[in-house]
Structures are given as C-alpha cells and as structure tokens.
N, C-alpha and C. Protein backbone atom coordinates (compact mmCIF):
# COMPACT_ATOMS: atom_id res chain seq x y z
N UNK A 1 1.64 7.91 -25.12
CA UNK A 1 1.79 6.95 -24.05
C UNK A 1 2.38 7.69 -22.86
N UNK A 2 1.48 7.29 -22.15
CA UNK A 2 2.60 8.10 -20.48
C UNK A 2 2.89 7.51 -19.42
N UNK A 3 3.60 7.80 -18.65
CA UNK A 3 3.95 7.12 -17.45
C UNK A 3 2.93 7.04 -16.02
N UNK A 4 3.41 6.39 -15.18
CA UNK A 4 2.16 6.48 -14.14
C UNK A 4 1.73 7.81 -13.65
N UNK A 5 2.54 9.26 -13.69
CA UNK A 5 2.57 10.06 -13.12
C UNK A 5 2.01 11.05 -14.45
N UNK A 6 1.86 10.64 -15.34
CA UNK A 6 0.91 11.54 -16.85
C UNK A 6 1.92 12.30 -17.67
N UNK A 7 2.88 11.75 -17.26
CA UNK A 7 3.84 12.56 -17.84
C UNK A 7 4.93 11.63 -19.28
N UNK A 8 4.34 12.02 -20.51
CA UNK A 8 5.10 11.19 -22.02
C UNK A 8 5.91 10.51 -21.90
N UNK A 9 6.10 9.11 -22.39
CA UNK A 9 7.18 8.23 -22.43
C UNK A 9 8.07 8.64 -23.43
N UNK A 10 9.64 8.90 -23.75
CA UNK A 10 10.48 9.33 -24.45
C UNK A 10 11.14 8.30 -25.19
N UNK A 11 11.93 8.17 -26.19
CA UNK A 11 12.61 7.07 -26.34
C UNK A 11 14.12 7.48 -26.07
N UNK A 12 14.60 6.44 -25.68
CA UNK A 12 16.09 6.35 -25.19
C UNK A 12 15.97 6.83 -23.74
N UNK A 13 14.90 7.22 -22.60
CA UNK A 13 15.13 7.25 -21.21
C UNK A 13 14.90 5.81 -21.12
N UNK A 14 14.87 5.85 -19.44
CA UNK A 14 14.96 4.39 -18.72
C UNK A 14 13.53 4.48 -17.71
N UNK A 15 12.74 3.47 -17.86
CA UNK A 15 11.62 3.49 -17.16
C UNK A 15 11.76 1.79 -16.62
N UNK A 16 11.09 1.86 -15.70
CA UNK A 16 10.74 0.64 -15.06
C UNK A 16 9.16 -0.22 -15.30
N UNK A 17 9.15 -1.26 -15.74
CA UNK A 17 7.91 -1.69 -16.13
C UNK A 17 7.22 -2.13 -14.75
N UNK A 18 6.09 -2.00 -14.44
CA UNK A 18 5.51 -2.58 -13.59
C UNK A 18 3.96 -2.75 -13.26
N UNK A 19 2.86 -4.22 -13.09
CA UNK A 19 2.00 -4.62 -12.69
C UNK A 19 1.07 -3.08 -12.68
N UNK A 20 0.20 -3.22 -13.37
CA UNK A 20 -0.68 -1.94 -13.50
C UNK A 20 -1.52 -1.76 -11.66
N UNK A 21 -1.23 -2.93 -10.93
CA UNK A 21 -1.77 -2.88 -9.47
C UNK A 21 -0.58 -2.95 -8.58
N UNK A 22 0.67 -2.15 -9.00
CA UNK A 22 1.37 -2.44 -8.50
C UNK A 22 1.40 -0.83 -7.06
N UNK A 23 1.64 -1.38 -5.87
CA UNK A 23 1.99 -0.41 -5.36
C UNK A 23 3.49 -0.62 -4.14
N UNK A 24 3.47 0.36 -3.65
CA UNK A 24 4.63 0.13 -2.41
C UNK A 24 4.77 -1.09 -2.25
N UNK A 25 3.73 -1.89 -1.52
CA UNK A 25 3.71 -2.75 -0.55
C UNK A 25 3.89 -4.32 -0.88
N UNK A 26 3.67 -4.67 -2.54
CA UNK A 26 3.58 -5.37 -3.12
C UNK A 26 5.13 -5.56 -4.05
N UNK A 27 5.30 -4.78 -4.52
CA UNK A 27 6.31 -4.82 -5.44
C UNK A 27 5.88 -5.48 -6.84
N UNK A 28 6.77 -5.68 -7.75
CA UNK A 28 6.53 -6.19 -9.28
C UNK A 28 7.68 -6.02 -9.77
N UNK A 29 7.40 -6.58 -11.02
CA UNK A 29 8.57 -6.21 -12.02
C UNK A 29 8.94 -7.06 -13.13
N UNK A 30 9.88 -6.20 -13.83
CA UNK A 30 10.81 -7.86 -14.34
C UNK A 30 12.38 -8.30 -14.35
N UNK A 31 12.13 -9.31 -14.97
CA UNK A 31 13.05 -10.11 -15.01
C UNK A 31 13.75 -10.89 -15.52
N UNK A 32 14.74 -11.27 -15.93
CA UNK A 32 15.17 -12.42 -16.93
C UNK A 32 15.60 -13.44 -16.33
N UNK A 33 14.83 -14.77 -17.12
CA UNK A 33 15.07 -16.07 -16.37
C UNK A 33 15.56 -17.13 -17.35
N UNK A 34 15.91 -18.39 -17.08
CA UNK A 34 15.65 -19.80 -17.94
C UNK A 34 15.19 -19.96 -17.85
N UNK A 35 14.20 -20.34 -18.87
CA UNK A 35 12.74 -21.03 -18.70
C UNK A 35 13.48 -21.98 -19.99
N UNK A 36 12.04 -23.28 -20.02
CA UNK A 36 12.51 -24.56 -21.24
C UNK A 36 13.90 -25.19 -20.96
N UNK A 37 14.06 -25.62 -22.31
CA UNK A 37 16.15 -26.14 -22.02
C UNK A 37 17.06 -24.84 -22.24
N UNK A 38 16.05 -23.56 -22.29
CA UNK A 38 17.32 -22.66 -22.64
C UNK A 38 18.48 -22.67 -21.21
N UNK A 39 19.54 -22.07 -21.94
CA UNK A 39 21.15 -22.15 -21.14
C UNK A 39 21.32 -20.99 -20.65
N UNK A 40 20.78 -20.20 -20.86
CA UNK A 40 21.21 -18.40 -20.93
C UNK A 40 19.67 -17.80 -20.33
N UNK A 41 19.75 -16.46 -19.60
CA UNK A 41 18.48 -16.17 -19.08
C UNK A 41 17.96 -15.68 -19.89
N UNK A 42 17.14 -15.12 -20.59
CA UNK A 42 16.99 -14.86 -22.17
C UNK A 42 15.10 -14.49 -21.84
N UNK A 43 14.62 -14.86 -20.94
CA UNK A 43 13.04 -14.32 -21.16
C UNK A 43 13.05 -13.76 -20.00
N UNK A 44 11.94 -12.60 -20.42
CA UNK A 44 11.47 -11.50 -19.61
C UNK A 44 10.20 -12.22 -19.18
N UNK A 45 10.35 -12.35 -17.89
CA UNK A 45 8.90 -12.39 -16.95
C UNK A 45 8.92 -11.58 -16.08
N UNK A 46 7.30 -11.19 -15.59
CA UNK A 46 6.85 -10.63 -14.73
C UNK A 46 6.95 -11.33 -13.24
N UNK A 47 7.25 -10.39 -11.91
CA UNK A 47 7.43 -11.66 -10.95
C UNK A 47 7.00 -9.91 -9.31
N UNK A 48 5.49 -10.57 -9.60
CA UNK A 48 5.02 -9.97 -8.29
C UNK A 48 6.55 -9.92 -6.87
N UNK A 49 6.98 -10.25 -6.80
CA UNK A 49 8.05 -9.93 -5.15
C UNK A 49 9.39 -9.30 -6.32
N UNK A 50 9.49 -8.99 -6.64
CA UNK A 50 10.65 -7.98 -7.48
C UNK A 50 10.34 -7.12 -6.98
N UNK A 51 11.71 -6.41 -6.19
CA UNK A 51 11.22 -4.81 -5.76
C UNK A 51 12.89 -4.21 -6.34
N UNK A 52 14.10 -4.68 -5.68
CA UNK A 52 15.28 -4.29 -5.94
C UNK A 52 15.98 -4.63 -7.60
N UNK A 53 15.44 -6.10 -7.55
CA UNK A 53 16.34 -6.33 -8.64
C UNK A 53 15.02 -6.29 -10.63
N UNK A 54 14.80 -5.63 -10.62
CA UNK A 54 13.61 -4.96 -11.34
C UNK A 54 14.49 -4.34 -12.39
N UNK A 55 14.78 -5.03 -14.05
CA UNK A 55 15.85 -4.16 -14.93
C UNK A 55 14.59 -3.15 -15.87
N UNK A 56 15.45 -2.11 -15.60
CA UNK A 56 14.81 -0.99 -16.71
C UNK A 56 14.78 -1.47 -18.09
N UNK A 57 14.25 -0.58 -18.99
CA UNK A 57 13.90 -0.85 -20.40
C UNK A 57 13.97 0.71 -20.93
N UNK A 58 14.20 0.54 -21.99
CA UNK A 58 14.21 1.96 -22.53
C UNK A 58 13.32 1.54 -24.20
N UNK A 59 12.97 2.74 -24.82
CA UNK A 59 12.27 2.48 -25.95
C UNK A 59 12.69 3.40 -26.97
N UNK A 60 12.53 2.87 -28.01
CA UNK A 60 13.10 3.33 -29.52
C UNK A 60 11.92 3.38 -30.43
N UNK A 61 12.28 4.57 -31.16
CA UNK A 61 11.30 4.99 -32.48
C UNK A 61 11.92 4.21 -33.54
N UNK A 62 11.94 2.51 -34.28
CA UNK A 62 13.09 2.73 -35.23
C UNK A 62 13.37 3.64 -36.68
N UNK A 63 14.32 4.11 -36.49
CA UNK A 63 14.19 5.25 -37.73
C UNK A 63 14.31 6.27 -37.34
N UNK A 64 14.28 6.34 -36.17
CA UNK A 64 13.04 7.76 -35.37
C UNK A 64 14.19 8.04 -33.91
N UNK A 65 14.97 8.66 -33.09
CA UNK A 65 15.50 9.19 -32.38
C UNK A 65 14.85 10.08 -31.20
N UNK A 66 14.60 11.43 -31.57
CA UNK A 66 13.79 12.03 -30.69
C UNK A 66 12.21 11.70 -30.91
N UNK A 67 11.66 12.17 -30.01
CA UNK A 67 9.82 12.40 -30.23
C UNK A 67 9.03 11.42 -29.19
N UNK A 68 7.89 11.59 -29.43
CA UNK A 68 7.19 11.00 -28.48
C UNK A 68 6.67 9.92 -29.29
N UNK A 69 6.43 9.11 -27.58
CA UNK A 69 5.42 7.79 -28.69
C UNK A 69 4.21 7.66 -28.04
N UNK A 70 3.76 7.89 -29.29
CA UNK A 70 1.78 7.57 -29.16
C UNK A 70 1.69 6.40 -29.53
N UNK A 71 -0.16 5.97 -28.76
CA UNK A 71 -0.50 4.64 -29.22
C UNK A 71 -0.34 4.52 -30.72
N UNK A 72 -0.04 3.12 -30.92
CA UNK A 72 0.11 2.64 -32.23
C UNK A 72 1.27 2.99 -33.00
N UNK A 73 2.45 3.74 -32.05
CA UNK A 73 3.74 3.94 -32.69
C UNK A 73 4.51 2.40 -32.59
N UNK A 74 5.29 1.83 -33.71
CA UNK A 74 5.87 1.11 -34.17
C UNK A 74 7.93 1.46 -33.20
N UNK A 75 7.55 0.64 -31.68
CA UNK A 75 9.25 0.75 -30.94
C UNK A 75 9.33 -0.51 -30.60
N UNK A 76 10.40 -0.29 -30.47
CA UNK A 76 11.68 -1.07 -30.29
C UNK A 76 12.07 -1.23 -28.39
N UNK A 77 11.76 -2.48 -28.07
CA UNK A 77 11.97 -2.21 -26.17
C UNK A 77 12.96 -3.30 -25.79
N UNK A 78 14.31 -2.76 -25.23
CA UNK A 78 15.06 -3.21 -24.73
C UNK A 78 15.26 -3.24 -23.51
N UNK A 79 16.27 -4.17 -22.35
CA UNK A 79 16.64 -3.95 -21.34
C UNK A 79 17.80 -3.33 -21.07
N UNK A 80 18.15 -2.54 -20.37
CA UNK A 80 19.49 -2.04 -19.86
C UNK A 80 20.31 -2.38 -19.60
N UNK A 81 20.16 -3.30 -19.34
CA UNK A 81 21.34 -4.59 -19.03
C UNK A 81 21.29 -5.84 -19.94
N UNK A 82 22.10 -6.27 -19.87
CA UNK A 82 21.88 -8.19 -20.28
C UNK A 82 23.18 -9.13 -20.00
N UNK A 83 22.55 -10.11 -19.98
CA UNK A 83 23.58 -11.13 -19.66
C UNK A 83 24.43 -11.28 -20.56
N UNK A 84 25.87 -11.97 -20.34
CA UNK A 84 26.87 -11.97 -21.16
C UNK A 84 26.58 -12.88 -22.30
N UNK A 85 25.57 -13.93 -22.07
CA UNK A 85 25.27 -14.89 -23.27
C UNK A 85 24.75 -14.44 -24.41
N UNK A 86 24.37 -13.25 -24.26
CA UNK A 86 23.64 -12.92 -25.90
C UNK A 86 24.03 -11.50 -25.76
N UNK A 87 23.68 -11.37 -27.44
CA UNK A 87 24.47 -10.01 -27.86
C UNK A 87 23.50 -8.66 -27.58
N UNK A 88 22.38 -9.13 -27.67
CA UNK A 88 21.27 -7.94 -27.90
C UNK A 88 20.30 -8.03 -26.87
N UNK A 89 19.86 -7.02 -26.37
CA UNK A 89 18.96 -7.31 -25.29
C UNK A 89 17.71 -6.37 -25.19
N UNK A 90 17.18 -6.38 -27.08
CA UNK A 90 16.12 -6.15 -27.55
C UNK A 90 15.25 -7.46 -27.42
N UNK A 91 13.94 -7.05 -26.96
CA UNK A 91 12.66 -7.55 -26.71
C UNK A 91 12.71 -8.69 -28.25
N UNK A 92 12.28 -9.80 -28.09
CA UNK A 92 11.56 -10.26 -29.12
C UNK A 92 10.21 -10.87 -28.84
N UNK A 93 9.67 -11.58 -29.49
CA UNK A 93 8.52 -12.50 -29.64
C UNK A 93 8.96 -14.10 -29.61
N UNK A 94 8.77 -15.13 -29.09
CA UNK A 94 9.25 -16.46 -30.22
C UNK A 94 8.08 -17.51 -28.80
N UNK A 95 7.96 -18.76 -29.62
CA UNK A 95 7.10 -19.56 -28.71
C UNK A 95 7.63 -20.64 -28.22
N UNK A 96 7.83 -20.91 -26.95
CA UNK A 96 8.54 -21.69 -26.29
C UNK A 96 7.89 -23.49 -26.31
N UNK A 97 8.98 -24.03 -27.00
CA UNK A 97 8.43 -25.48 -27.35
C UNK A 97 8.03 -26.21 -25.95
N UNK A 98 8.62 -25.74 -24.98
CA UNK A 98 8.25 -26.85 -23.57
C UNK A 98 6.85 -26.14 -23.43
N UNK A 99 6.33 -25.46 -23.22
CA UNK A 99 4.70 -24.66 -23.00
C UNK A 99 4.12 -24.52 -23.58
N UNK A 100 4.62 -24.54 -24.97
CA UNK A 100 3.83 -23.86 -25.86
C UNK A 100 3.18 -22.86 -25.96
N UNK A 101 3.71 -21.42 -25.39
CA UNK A 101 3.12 -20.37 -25.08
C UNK A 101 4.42 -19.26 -25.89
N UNK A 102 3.23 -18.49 -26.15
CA UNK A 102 4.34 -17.07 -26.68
C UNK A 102 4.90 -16.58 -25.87
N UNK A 103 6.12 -16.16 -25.87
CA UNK A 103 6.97 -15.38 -24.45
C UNK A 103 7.74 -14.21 -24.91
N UNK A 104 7.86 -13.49 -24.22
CA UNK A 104 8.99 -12.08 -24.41
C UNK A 104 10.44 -12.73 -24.08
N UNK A 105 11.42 -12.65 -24.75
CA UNK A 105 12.47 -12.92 -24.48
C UNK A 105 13.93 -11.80 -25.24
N UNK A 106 15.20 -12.29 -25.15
CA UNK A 106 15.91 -10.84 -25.68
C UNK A 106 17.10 -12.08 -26.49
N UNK A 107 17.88 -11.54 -26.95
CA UNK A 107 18.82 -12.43 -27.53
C UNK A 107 18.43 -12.72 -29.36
N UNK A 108 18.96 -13.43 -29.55
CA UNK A 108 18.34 -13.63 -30.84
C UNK A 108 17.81 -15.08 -31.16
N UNK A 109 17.51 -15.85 -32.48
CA UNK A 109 17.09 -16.51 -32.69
C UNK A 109 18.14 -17.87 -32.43
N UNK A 110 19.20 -17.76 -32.01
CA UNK A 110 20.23 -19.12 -31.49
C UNK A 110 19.95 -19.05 -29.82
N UNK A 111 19.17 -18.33 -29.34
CA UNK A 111 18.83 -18.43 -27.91
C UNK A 111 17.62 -19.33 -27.65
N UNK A 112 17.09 -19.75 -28.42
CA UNK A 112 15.86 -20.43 -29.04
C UNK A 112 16.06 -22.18 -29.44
C-alpha cells in the first residue's frame, strides 16, 4: 500500500486520509462527529471543506510492529487524537440505528 507520493505506508507513522480527488483547492478529510442520539463524537466522516482541522490516523500490523503493509494485510486504524468520552480511538465497524447504514466510528461498543 502506498501513499500519494509512491512511497509504502508504515505502521505506527501518521498519515492523513484524504478524497482520492482531493487537491489544494478543494480540501477533504476527516472527522469526528455526533451523528444518531450518540453523546460523544465517536464517527469518522469524510467532509469535502476540511483543510486545517483533518485528524491523522496511524496503522497497525496486529501482532506485527515493524513492516510494511500490503494489500490484504489484516491492520488496525486509529486516530491520533480522541475525545475525552471514549477510551480508544481505534476504527470500528457498527450500524447506526437512526440510518441504518454501516459507519466508521472509534470508541467501543457503549458508544453505540
């Protein structure tokens, strides 16, 4: 896997995710918001006018420390930051009952 510039994604650096059409002029990014009745910002969305406030992510081999990750490697993607409401601010999966849509969110399963 590599970065926009062809150069290997590592685990444990800090990269910035962004809109595969993303350039200067546009901006992208993400973000953590409330979405549903949650209380706490807890999901990662994408939000075209993000230019400054855009949180990094870093990625993990689990098990695994150094090395590279190729397609179909099994990581772990967190944000660099997180809000004080939850403990962990590893990526999950879970489906949001107001939309009914699958969403990226961080926290654990009492954020839900």
């Amino acid at each position: 896997v590599l970065d926009k510039h062809g150069i290997p994604i590592f685990p444990g650096r800090k990269y910035y995710i962004f809109p595969v059409s993303h350039d200067d002029t546009y901006g992208g990014g993400l973000r953590l918001a409330k979405t549903g009745d949650s209380k706490c910002e807890v999901t990662a969305l994408q939000d075209d006018n993000i230019v400054i406030d855009n949180i990094p992510v870093k990625f993990s081999i689990p098990g695994i420390s150094p090395g590279i990750i190729f397609t179909g490697t099994p990581i772990e993607i967190e944000f660099t930051k997180k809000p004080s409401c939850v403990e962990s601010s590893k990526w999950l999966i879970f489906v949001d009952d107001v939309i009914q849509k699958a969403c990226v969110g961080i926290g654990g399963t009492t954020n839900y």
